[in-house]
N, C-alpha and C. Protein backbone atom coordinates (compact mmCIF):
# COMPACT_ATOMS: atom_id res chain seq x y z
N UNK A 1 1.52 -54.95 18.30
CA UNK A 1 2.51 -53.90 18.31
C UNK A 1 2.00 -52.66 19.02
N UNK A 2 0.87 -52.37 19.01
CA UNK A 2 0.35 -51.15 19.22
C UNK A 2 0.41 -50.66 21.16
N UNK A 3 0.70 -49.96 21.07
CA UNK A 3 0.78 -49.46 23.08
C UNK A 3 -0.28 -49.25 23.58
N UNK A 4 -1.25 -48.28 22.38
CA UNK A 4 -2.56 -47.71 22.77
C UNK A 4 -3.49 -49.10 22.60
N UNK A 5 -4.45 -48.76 23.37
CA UNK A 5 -5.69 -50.27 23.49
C UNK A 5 -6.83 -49.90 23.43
N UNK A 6 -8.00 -50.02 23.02
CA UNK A 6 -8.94 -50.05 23.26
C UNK A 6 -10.09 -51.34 24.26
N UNK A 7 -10.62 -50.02 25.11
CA UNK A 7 -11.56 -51.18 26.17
C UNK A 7 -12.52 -52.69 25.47
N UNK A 8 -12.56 -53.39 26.19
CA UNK A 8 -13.16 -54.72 25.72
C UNK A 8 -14.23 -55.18 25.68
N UNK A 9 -14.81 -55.90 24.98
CA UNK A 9 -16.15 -56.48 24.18
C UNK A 9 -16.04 -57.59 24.05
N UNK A 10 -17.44 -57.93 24.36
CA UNK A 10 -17.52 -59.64 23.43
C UNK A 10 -18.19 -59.15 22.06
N UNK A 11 -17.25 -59.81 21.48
CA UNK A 11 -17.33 -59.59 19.73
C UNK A 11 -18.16 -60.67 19.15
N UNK A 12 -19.21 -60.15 18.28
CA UNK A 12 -20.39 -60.93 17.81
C UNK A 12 -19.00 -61.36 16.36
N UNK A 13 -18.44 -61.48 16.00
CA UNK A 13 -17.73 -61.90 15.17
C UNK A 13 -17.09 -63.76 15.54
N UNK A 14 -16.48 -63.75 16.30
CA UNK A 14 -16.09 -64.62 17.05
C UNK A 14 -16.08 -65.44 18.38
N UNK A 15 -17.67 -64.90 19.03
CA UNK A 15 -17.99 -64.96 20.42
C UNK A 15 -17.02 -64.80 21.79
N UNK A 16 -16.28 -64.61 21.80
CA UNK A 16 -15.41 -64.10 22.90
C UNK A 16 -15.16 -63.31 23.22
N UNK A 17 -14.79 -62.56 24.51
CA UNK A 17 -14.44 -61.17 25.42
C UNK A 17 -13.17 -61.41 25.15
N UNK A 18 -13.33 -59.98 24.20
CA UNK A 18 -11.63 -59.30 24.06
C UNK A 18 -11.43 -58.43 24.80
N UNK A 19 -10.07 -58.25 25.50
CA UNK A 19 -10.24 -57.16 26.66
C UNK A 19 -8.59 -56.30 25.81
N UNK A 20 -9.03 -55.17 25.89
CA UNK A 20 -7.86 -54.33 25.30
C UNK A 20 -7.05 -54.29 24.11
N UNK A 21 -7.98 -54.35 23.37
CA UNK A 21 -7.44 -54.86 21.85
C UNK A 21 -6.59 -53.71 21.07
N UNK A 22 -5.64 -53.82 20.66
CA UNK A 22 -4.45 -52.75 19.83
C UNK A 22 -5.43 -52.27 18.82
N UNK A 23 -4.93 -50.73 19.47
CA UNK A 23 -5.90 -49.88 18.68
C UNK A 23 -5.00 -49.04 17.32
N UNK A 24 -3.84 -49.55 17.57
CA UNK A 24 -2.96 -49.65 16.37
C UNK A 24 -2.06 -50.51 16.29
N UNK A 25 -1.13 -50.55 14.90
CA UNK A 25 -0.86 -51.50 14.39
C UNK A 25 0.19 -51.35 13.15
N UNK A 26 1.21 -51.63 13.46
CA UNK A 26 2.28 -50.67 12.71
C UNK A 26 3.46 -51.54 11.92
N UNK A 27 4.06 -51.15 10.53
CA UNK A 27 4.99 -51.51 10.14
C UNK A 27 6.37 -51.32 9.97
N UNK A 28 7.14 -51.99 10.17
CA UNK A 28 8.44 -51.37 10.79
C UNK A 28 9.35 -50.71 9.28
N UNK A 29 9.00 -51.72 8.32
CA UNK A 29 9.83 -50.93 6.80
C UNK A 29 8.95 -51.28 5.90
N UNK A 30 9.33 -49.97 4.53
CA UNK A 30 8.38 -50.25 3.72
C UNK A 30 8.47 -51.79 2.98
N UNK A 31 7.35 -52.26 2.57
CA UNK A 31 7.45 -53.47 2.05
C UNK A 31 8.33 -53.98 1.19
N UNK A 32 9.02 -52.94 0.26
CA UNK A 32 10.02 -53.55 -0.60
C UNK A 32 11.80 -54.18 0.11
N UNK A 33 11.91 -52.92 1.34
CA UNK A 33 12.51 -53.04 2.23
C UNK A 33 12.78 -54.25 3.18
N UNK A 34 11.23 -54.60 3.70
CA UNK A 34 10.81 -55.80 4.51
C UNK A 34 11.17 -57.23 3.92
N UNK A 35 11.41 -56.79 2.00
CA UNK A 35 11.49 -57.90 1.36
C UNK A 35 12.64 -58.62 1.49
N UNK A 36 13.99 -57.42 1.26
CA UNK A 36 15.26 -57.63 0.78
C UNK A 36 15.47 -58.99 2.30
N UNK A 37 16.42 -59.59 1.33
CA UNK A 37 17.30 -60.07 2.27
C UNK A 37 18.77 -59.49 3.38
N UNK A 38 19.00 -60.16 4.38
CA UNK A 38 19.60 -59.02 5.12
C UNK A 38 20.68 -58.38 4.93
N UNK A 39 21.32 -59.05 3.80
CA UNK A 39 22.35 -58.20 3.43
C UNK A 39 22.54 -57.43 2.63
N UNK A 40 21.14 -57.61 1.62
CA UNK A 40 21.08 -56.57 0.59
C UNK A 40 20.06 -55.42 1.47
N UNK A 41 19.46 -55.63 2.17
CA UNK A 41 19.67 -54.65 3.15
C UNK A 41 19.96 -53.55 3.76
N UNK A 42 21.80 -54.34 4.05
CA UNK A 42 22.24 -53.58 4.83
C UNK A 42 23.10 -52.97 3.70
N UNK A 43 23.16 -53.47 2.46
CA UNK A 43 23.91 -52.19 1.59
C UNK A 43 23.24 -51.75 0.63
N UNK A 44 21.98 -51.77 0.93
CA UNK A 44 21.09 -50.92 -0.47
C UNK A 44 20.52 -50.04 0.66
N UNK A 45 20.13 -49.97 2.24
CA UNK A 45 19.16 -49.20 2.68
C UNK A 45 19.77 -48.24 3.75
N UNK A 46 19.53 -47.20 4.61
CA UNK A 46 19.59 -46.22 5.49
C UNK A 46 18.65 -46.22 6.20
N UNK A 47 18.21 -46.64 7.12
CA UNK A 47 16.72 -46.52 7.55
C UNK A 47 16.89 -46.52 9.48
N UNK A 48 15.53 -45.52 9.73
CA UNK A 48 15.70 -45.58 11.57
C UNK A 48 13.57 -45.24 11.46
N UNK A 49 13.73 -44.66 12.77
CA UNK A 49 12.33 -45.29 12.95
C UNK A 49 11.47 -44.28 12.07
N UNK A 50 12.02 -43.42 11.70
CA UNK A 50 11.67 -41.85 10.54
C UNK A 50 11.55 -41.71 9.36
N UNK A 51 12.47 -42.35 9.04
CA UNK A 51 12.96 -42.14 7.65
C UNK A 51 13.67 -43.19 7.28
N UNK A 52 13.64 -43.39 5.94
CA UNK A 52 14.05 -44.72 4.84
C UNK A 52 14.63 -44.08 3.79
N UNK A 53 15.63 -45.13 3.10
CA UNK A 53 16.40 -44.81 1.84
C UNK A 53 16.21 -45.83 1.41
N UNK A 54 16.22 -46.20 -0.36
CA UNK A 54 16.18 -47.08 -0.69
C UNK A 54 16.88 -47.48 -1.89
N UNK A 55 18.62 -47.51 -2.40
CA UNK A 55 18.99 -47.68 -3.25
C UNK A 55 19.60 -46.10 -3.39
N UNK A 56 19.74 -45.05 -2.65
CA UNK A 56 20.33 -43.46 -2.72
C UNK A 56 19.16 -43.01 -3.78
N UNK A 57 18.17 -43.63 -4.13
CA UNK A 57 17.27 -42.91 -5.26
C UNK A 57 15.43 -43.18 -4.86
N UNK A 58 15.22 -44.14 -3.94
CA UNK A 58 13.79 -44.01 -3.32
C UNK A 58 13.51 -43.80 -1.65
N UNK A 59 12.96 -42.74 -1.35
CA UNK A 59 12.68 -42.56 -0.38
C UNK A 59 11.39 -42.39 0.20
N UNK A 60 11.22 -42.90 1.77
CA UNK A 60 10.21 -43.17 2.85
C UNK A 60 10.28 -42.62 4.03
N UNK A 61 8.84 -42.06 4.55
CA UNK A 61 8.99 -41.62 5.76
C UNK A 61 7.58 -42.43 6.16
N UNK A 62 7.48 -42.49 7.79
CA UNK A 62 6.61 -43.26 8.29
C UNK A 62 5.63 -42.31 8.96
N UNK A 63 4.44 -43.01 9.10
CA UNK A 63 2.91 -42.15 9.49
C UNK A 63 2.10 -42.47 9.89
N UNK A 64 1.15 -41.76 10.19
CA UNK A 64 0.17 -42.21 11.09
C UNK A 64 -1.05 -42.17 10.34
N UNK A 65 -1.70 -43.18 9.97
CA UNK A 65 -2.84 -42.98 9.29
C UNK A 65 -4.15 -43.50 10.44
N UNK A 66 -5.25 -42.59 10.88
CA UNK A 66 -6.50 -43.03 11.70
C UNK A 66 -7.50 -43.32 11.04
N UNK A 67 -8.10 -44.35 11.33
CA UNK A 67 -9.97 -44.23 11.29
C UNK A 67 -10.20 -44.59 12.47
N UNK A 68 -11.49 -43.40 12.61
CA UNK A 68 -12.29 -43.65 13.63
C UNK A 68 -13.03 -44.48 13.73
N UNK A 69 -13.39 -45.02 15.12
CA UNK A 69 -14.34 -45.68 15.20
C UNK A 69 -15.58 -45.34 15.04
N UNK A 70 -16.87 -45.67 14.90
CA UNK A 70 -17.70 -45.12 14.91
C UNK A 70 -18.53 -44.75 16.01
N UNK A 71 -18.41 -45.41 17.62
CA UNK A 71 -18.82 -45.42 18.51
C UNK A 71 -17.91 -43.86 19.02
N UNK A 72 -16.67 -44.00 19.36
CA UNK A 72 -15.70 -43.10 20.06
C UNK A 72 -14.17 -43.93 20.28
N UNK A 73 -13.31 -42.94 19.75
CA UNK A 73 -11.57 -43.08 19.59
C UNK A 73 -11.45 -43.65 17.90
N UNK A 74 -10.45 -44.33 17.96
CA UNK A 74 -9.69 -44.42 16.55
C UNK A 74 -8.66 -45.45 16.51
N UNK A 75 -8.52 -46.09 15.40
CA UNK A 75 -7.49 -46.53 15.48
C UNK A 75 -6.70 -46.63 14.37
N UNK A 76 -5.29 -46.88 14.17
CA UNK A 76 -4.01 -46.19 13.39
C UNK A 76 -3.11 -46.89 13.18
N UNK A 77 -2.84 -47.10 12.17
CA UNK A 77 -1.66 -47.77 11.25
C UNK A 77 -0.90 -47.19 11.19
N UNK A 78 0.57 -47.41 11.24
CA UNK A 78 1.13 -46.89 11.22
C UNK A 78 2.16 -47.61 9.91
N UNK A 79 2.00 -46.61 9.12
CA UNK A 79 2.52 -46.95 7.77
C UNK A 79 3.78 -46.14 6.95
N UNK A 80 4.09 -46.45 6.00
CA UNK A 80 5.31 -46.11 5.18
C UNK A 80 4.95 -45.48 4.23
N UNK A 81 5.49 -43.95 3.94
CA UNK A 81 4.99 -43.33 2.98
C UNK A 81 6.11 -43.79 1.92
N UNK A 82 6.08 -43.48 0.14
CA UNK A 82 6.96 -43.37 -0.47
C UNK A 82 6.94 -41.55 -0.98
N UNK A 83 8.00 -41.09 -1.33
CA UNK A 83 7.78 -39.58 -1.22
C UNK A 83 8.79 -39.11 -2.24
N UNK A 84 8.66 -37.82 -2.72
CA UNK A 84 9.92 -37.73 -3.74
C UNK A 84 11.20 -36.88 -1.90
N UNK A 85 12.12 -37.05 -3.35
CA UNK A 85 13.90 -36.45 -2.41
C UNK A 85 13.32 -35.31 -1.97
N UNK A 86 13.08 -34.12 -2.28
CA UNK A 86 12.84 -33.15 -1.72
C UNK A 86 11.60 -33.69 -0.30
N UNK A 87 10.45 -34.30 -0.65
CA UNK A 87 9.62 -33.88 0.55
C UNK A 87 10.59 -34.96 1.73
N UNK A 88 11.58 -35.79 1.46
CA UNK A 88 12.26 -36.73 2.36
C UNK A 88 13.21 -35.46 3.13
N UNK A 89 13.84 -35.18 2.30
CA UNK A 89 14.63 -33.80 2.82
C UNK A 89 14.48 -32.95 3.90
N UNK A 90 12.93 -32.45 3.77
CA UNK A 90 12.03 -31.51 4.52
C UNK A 90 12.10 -31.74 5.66
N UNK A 91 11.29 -33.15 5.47
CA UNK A 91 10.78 -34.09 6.56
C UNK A 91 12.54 -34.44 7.47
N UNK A 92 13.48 -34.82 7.14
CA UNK A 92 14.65 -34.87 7.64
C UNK A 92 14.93 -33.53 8.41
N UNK A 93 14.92 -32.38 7.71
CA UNK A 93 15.05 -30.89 8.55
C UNK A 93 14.30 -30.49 9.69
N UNK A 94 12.68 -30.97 9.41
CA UNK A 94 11.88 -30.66 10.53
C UNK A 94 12.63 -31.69 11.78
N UNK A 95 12.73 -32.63 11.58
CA UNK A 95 13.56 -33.93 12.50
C UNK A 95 14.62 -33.03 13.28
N UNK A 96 15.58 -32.61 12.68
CA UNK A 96 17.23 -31.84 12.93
C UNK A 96 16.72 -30.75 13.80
N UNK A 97 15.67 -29.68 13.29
CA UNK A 97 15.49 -28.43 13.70
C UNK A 97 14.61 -28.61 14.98
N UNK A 98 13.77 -30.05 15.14
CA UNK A 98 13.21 -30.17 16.37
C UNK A 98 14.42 -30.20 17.42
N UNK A 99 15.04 -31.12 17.31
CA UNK A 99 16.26 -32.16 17.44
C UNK A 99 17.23 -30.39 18.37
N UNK A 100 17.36 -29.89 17.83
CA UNK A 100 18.19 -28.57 17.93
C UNK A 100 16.85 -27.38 18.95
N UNK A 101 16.01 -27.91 19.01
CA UNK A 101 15.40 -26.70 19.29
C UNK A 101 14.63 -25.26 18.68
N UNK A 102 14.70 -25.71 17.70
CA UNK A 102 14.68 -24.60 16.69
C UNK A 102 12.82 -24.73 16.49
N UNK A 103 11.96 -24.00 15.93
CA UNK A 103 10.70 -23.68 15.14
C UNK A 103 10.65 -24.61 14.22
N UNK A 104 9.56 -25.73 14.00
CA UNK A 104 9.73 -26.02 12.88
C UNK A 104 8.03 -25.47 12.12
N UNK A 105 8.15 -25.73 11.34
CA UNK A 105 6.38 -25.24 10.08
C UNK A 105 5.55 -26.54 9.96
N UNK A 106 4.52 -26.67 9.97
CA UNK A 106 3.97 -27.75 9.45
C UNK A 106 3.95 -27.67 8.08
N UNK A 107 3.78 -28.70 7.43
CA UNK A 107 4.47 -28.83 5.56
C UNK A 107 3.78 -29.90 5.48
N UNK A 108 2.24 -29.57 4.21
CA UNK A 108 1.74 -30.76 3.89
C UNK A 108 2.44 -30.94 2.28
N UNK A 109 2.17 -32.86 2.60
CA UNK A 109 3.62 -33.57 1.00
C UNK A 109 2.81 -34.25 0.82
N UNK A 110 3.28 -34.77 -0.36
CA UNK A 110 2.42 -36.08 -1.32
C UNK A 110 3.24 -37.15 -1.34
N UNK A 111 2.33 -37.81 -1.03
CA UNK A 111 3.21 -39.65 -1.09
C UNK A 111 2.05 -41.09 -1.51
N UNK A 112 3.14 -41.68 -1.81
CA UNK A 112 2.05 -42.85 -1.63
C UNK A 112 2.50 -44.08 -0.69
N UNK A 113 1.59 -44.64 -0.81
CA UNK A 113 1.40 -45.89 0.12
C UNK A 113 2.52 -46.85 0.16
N UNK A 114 3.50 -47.22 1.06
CA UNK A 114 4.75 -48.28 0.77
C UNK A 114 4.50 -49.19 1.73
N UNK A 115 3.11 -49.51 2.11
CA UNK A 115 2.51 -51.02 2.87
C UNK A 115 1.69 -51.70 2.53
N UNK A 116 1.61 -53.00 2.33
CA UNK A 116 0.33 -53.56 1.82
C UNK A 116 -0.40 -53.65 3.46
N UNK A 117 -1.94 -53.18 3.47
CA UNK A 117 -2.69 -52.99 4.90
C UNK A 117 -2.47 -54.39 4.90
N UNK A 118 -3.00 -55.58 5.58
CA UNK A 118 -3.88 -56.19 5.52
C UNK A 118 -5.32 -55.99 6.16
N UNK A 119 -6.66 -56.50 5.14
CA UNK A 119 -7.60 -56.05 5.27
C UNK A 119 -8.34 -55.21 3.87
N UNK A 120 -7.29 -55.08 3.18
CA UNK A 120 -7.61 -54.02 2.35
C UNK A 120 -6.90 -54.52 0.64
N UNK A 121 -7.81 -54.28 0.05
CA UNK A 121 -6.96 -54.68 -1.39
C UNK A 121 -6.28 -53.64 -1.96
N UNK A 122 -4.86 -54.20 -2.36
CA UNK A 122 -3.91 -53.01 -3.40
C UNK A 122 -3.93 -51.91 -2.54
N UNK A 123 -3.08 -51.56 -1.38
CA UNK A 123 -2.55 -50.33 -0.54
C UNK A 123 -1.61 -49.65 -1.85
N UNK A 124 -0.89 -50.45 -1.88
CA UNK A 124 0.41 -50.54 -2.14
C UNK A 124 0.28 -49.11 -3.22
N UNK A 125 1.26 -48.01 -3.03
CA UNK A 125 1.08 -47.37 -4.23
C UNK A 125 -0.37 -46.49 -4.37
N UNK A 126 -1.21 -46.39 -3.12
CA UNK A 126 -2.24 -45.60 -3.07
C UNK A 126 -1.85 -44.14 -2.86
N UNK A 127 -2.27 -42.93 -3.32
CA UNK A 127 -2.15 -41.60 -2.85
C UNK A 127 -2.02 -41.36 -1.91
N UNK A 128 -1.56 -40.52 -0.94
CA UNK A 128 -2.09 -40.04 -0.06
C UNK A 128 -1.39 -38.70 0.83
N UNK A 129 -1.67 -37.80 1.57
CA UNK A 129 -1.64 -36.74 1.98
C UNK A 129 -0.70 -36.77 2.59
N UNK A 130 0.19 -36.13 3.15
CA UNK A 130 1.21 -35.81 4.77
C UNK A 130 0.82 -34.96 5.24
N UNK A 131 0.48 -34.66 6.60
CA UNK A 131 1.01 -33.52 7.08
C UNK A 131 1.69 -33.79 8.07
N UNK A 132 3.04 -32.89 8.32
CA UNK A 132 4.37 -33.91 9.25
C UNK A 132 3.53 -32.91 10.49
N UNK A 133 4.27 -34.07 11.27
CA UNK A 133 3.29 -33.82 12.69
C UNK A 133 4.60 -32.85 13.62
N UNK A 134 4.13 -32.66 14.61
CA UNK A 134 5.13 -30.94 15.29
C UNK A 134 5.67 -32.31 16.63
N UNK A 135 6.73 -31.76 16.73
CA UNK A 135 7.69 -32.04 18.01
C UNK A 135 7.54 -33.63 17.75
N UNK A 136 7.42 -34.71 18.26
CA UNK A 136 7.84 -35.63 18.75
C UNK A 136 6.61 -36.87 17.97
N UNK A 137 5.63 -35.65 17.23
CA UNK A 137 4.29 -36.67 16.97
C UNK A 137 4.68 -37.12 15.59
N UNK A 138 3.76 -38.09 15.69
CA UNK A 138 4.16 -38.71 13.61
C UNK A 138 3.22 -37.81 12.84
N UNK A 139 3.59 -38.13 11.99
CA UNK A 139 3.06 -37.30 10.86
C UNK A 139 1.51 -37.83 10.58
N UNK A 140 0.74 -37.46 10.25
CA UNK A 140 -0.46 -37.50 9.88
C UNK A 140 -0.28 -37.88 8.50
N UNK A 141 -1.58 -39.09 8.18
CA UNK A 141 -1.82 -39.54 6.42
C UNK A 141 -3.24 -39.42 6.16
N UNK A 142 -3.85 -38.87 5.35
CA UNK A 142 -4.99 -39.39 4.94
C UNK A 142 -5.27 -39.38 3.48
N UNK A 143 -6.12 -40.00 2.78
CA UNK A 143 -6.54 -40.41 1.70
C UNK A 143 -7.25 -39.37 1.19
N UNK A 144 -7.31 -38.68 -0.15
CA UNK A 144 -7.56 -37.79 -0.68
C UNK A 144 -9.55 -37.70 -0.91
N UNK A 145 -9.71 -37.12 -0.70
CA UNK A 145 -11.28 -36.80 -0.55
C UNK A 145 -11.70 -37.51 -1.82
N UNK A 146 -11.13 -37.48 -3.00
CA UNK A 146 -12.10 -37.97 -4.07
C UNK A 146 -11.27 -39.38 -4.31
N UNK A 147 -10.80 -40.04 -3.30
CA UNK A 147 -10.31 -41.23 -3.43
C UNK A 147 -11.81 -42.74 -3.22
N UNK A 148 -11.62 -43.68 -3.97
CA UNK A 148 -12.66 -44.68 -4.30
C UNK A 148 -11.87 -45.84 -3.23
N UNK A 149 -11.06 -45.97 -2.71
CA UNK A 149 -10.68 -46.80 -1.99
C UNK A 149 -11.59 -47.12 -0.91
N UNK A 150 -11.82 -48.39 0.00
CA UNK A 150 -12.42 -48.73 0.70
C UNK A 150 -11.52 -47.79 1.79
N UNK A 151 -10.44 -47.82 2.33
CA UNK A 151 -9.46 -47.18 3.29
C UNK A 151 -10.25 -45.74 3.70
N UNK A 152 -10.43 -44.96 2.04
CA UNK A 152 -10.47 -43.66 2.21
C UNK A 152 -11.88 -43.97 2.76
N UNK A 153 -13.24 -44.40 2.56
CA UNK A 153 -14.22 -44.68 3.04
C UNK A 153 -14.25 -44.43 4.44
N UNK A 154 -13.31 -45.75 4.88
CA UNK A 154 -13.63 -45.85 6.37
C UNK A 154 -12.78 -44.84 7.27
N UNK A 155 -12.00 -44.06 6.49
CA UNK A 155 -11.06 -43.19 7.48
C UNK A 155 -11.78 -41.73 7.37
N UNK A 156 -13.05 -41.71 6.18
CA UNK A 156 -14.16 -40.57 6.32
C UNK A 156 -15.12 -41.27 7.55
N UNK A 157 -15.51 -42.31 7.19
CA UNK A 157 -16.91 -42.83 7.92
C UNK A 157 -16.71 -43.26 9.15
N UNK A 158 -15.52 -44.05 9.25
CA UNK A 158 -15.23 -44.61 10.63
C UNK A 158 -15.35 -46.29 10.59
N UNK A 159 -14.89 -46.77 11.59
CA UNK A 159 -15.32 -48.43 11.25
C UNK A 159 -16.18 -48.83 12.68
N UNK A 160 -16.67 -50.24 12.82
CA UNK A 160 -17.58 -50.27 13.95
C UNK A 160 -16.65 -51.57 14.65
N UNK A 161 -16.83 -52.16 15.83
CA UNK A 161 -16.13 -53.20 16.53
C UNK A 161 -15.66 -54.46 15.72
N UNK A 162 -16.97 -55.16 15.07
CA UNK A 162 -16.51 -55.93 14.35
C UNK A 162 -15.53 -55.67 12.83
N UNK A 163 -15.25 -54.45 12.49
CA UNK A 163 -14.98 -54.15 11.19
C UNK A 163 -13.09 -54.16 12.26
N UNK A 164 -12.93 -53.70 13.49
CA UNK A 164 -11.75 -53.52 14.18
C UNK A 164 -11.06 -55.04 14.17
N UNK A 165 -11.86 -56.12 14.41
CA UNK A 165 -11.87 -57.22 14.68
C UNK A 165 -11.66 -57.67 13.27
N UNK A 166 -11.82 -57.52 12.55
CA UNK A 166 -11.72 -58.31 10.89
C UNK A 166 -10.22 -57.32 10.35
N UNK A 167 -9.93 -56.50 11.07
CA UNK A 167 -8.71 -56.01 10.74
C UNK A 167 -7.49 -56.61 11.48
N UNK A 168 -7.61 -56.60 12.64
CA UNK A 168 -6.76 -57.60 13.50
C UNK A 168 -6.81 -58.92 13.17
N UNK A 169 -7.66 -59.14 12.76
CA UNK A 169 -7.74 -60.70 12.56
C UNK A 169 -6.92 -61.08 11.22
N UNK A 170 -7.09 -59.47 10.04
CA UNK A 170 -6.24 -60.17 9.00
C UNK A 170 -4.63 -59.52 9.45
N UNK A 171 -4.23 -59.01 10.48
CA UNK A 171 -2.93 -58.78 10.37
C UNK A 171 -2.37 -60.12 11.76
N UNK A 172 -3.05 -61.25 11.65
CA UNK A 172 -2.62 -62.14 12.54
C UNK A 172 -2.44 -61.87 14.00
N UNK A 173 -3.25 -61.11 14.57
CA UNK A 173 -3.46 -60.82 16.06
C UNK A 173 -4.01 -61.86 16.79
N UNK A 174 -4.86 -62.76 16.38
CA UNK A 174 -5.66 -63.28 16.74
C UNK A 174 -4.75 -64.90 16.99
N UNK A 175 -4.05 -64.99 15.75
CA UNK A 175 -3.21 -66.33 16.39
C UNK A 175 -2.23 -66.09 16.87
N UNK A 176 -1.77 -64.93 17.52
CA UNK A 176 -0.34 -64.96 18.02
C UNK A 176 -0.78 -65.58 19.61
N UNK A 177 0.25 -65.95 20.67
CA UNK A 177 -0.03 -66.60 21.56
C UNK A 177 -0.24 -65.59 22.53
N UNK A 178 -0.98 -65.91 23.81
CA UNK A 178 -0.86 -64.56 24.50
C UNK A 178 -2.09 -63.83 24.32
């Protein structure tokens, strides 16, 4: 899925030259969303590439969560926050008031996690930070400093080639064709 790439390696993981490997990796709805079938769907949900509804009583906005690499660059999931009505609201206004031209504020919100990573045990329902991103960028996520998660670890520490490679590999990159 990802546009951005990172340059290529032969990976001591799997012996082969990977050339331009997705340096992100993104989900299109939150998982409960992803679940429904399509017609419950299309009359329980509201959703575009921003923002999610879920039932007129749970709401999602989508983000950008990075870890760095440890060599140089990063790479980013792009994930589903769950959030209360008001910070969905906000996040909808900054959208409108870009949208219009207008000033918007940066506004950090609290949400949690509405993706399971793969790679990672129990996302689902993890803490984590907003800060909505200005004009056209996604919003920024990160994991709260005194968080025990492996995630929050590597999005302090960074990950190394093969740790990039064991992430792609569990979100099925590796067998798609191509």
């Amino acid at each position: 899925m990802g546009k951005s790439k990172t340059t290529g390696f032969r990976c001591s993981t799997c012996g082969r030259d990977h050339h331009e490997l997705p340096a992100e990796w993104g989900f299109r709805e939150p998982d409960e969303v992803f679940a429904l079938h399509y017609m419950a769907k299309y009359l329980r949900t509201r959703i575009n590439a921003d923002l999610c509804t879920l039932d007129e009583s749970r709401y999602f906005l989508r983000g950008h969560l990075q870890l760095p690499f440890v060599d140089a660059g990063e790479f980013g999931w792009g994930v589903w926050v769950e959030v209360s009505h008001d910070h969905h609201d906000v996040y909808a206004g900054q959208i409108i008031a870009e949208a219009e031209g207008k000033p918007t504020t940066q506004y950090r919100l609290e949400g949690r996690l509405a993706n399971a990573i793969p790679g990672y045990r129990k996302t689902l329902g993890v803490p984590v930070h907003v800060l909505l991103g200005e004009g056209k960028q996604r919003s920024s996520l990160w994991l709260p400093s005194r968080s025990r998660h492996a995630l929050a670890r590597e999005q302090a520490g960074g990950i190394s080639a093969a740790r990039h490679h064991e992430l792609l590999e569990a979100c099925g990159y590796f067998a798609r064709p191509g």
